[in-house]
Protein backbone atom coordinates (compact mmCIF):
# COMPACT_ATOMS: atom_id res chain seq x y z
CA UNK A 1 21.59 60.81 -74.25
CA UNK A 2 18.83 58.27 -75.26
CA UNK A 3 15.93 60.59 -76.83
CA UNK A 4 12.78 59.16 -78.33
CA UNK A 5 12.06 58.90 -82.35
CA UNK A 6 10.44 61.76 -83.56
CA UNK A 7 7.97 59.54 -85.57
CA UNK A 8 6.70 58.61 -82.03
CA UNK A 9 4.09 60.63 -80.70
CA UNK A 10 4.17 59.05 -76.96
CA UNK A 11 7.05 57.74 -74.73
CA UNK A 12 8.40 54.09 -75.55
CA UNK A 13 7.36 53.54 -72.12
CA UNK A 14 3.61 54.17 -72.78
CA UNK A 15 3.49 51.15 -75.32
CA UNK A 16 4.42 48.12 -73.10
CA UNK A 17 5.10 47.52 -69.43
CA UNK A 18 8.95 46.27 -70.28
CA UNK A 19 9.49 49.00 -72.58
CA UNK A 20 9.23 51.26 -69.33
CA UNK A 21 11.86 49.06 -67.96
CA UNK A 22 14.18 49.69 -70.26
CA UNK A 23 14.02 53.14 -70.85
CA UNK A 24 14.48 52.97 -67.17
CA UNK A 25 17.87 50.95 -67.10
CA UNK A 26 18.98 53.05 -70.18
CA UNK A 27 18.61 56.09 -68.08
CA UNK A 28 20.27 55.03 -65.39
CA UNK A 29 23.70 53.64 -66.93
CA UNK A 30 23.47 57.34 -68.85
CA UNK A 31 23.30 58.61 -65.03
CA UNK A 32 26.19 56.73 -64.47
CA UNK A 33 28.14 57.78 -66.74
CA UNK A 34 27.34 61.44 -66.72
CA UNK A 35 28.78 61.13 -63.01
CA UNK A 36 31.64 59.86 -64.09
CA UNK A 37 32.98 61.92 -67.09
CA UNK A 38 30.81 65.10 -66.45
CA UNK A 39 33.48 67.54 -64.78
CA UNK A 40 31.63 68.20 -62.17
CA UNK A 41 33.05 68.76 -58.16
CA UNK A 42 30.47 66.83 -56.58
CA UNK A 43 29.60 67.08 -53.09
CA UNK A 44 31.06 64.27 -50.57
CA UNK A 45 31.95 65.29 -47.42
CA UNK A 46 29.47 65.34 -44.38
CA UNK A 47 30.33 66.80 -40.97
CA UNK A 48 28.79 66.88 -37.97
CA UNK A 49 30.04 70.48 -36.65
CA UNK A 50 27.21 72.88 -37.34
CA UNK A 51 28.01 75.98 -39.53
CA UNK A 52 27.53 79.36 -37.99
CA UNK A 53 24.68 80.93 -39.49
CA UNK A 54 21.61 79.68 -40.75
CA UNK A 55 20.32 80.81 -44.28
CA UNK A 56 16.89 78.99 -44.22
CA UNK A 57 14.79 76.42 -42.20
CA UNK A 58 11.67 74.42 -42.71
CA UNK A 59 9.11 71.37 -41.91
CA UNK A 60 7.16 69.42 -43.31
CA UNK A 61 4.60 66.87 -41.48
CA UNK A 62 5.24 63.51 -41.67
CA UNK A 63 1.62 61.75 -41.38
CA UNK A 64 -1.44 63.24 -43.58
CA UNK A 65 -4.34 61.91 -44.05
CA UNK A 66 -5.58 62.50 -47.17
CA UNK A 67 -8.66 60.55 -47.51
CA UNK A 68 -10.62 57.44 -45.57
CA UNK A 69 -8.75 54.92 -48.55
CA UNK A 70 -5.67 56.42 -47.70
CA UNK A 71 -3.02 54.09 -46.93
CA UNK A 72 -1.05 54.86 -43.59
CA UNK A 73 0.90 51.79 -43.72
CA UNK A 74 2.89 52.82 -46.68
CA UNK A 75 3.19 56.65 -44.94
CA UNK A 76 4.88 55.01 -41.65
CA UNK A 77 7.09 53.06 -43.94
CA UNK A 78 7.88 56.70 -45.72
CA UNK A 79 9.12 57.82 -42.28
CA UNK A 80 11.52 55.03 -41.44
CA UNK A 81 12.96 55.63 -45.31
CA UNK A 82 13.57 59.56 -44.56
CA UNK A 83 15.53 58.26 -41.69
CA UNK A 84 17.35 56.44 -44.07
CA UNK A 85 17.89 59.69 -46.65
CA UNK A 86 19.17 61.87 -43.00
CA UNK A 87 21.85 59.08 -42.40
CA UNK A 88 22.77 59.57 -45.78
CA UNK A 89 22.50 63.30 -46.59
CA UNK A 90 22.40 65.43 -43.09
CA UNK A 91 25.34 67.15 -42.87
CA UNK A 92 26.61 67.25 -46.28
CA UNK A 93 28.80 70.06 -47.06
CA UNK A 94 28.34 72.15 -50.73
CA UNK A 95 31.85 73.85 -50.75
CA UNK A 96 32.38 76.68 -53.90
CA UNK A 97 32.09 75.23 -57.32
CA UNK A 98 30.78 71.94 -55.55
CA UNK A 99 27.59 70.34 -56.73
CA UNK A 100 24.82 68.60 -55.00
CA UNK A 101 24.03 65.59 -56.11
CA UNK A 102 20.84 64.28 -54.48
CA UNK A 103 20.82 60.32 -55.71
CA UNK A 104 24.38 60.46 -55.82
CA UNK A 105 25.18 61.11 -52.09
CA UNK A 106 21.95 58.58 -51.07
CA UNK A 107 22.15 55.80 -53.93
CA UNK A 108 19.85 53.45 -54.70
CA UNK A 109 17.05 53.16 -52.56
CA UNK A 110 16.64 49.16 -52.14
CA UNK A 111 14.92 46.40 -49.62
CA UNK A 112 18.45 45.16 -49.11
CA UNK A 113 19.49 48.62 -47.86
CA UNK A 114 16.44 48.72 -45.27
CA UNK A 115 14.19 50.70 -47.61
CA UNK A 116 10.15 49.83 -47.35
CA UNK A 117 7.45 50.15 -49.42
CA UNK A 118 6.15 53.70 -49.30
CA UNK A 119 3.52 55.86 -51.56
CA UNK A 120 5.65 57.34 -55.02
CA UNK A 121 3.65 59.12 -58.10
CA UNK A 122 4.98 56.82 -61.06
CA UNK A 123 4.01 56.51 -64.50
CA UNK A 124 0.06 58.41 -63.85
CA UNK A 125 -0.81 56.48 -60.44
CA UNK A 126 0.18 57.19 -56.90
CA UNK A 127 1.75 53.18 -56.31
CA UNK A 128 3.87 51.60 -54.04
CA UNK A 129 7.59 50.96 -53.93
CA UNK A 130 10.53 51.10 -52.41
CA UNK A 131 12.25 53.92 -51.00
CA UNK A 132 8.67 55.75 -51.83
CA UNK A 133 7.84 58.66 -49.69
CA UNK A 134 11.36 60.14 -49.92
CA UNK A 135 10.75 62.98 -52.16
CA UNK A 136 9.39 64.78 -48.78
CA UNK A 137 13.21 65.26 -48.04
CA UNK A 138 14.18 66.33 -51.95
CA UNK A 139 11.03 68.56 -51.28
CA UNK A 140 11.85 70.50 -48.49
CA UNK A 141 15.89 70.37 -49.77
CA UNK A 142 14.60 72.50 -52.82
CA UNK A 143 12.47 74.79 -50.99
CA UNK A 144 15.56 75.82 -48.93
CA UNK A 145 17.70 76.41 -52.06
CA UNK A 146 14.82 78.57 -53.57
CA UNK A 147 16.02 80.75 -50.41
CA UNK A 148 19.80 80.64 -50.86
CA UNK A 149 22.26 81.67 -54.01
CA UNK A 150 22.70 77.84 -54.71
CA UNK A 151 21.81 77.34 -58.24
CA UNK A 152 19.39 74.79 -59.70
CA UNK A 153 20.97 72.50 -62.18
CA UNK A 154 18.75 70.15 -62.54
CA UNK A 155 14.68 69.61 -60.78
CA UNK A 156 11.94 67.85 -61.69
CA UNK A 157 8.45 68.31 -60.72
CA UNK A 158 5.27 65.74 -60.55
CA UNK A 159 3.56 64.98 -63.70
CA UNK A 160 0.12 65.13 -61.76
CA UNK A 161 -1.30 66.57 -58.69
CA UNK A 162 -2.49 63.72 -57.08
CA UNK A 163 -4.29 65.23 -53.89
CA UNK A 164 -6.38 68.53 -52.81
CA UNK A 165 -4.35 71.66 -50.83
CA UNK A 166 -5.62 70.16 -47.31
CA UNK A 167 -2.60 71.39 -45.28
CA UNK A 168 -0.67 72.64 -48.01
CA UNK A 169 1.43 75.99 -46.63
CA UNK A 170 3.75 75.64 -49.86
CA UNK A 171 2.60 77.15 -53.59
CA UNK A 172 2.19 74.37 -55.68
CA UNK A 173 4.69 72.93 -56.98
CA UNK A 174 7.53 74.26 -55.17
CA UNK A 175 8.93 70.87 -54.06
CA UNK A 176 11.38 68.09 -56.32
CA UNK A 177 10.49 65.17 -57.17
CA UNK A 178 13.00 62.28 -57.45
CA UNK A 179 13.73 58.92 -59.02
CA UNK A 180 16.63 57.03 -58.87
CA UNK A 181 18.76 57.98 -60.21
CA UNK A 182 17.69 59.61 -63.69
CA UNK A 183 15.62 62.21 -62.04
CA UNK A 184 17.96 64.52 -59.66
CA UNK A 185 18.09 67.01 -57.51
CA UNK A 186 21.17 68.96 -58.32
CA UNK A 187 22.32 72.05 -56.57
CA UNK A 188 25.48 74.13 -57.32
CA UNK A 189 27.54 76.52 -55.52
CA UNK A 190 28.58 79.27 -57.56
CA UNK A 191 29.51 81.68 -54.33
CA UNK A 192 32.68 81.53 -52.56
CA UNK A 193 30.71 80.39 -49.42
CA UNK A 194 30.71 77.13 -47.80
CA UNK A 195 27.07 75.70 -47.43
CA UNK A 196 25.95 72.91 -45.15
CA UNK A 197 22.35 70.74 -44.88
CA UNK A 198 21.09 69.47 -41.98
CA UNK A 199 18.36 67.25 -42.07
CA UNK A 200 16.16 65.44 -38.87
CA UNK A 201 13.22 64.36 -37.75
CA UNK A 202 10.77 65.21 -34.55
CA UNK A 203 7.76 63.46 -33.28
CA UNK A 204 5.42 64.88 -36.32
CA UNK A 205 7.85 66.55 -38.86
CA UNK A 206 10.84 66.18 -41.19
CA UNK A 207 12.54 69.43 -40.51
CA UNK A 208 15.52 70.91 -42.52
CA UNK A 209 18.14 74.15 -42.67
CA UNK A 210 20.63 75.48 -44.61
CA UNK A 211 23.57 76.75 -42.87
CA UNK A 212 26.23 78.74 -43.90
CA UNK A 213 30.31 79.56 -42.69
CA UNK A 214 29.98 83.04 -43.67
CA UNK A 215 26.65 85.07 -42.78
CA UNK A 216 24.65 86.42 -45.64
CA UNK A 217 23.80 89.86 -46.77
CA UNK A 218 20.62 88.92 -49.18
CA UNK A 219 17.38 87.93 -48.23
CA UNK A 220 14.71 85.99 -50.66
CA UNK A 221 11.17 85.75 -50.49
CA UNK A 222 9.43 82.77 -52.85
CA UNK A 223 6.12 83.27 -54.08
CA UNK A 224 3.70 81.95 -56.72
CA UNK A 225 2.03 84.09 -59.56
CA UNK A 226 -0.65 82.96 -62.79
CA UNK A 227 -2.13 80.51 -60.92
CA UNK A 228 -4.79 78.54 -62.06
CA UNK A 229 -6.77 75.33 -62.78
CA UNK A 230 -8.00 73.97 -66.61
CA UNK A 231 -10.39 72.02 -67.98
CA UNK A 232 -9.33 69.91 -71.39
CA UNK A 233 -11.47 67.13 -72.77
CA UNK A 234 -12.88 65.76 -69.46
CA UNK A 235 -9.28 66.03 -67.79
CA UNK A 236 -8.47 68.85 -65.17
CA UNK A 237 -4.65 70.84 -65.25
CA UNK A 238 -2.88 73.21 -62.83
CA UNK A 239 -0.26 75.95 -63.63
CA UNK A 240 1.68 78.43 -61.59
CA UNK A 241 4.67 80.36 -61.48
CA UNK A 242 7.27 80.10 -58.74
CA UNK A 243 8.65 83.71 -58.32
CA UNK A 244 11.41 85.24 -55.86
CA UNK A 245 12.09 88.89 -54.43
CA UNK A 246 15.70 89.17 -53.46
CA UNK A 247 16.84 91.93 -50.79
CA UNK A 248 19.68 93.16 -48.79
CA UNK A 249 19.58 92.83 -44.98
CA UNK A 250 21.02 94.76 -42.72
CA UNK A 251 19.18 98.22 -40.98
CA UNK A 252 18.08 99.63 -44.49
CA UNK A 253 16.21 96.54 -46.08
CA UNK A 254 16.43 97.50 -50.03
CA UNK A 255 14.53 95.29 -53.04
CA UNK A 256 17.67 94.38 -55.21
CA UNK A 257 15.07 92.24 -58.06
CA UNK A 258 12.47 89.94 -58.85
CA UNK A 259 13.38 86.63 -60.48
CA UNK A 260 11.35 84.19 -62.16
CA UNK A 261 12.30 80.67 -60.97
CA UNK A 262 9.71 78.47 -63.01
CA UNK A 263 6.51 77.58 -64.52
CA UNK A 264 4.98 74.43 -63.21
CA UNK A 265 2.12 72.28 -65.33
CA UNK A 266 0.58 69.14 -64.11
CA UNK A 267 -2.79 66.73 -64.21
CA UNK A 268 -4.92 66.82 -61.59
CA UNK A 269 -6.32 63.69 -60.22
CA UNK A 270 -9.20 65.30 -58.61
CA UNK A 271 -12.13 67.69 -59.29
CA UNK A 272 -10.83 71.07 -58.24
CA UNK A 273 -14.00 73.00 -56.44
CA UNK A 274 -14.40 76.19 -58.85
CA UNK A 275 -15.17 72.70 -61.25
CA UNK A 276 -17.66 71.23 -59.01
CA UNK A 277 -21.57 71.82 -59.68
């Protein structure tokens, strides 16, 4: 894997606009080739016959409004490129030992392929490009693994915090960001369950589930703990910790353990309100 010099004390990518570029091809024919020669059982089949029993569901609203400058244009174009990630991804079946691969089952997200211009945090600034807005699907795909024995090989989360909880029913930082393709969502199956995702949209929401061939006997509960906001030379940070309670269903509901998932750390882009005078 490509790694930076040690002698460097920032990314290549910080020093010129075409070094990003780079670094970003690099990355991506690694991606490639990881796919290829990796070992894994990735996930390819899709199916439209719904699995028996569902394991988790959730939405997520499509249109926000985030401030007077916000703009919607690039938040309608998000919603006709989710409809592009549930033609791609609803239905997809994570059989045991099977991996989830979330760039691998959509591919590249291009203008050819119908993609628009939508809102995506890159390199410090929320910008537009294409196929931006779809991390609201690798979002809410996360979320529902948090709530499911599919393991987390590989998640990323936003470098910065670009907007104030208005809305926000999630702890912070419980979602995935993605881009193609050498930031991934990957989920693996280490049960010997079949799991499916189905993925749709309403009038105001992406909504999501994970289903299941075989009905489940655990429970989980997600939670955040050590939350907080910083203040470092005039710039303003956010941690947490993403926590779960696992339990047994059934008539006698028994806590089996607490796991820590992860500790997130970002920028924030705005003054948070215990900061303002």
């Amino acid at each position: 894997m490509f790694k930076r010099p040690k002698f460097l004390k920032k990314s290549l990518a910080t020093y010129h606009p075409w070094l990003y570029h780079i670094v970003v091809f690099v990355k991506r024919v690694e991606r490639h080739v990881e796919w290829q020669f990796d070992g894994r059982n990735y996930a390819e089949t899709r199916q439209e016959k719904v699995l028996d029993f569902r394991v988790k569901k959730h939405q997520s609203v499509l249109i926000r409004r985030y401030s007077n400058n916000s703009d919607m244009e690039l938040q309608y174009n998000k919603v006709g490129n989710l409809k592009l990630v549930i033609e791609a991804l609803n239905g997809t079946i994570i059989r045991p030992n099977e991996t989830f691969s979330f760039y691998k089952l959509l591919g590249k997200p291009t203008e050819k392929r119908g993609f628009k211009r939508g809102m995506e945090l890159s390199r410090g600034e929320a910008r537009a490009g294409f196929g931006g807005g779809i991390c609201q699907s690798s979002n809410l795909i996360y979320w529902l693994a948090l709530h499911s024995p599919l393991e987390t090989l590989e998640r990323h989360h936003h470098s910065f915090d670009p907007f104030p909880d208005t809305g926000r029913v999630l702890p912070f930082a419980s979602g995935a960001t993605v881009m193609y393709n050498y930031r991934d969502l990957c989920l693996y199956n280490p049960t010997e369950q079949t799991f499916q995702l189905r993925l749709w949209l309403d009038e105001k929401c992406l909504n999501g589930e994970l289903r299941t061939d075989v009905e489940m006997d655990l429970k989980y509960h997600v939670y955040e703990k050590e939350h907080y906001f910083e203040k470092k030379n005039e710039q303003y940070f956010r941690s947490n910790e993403l926590w779960r309670e696992v339990k047994s269903k059934g008539r006698e509901i028994s806590y089996l353990e607490e796991e820590f998932l992860v500790r997130n750390y970002a920028e924030v882009k705005y003054v948070p309100d215990e900061f303002k005078k």
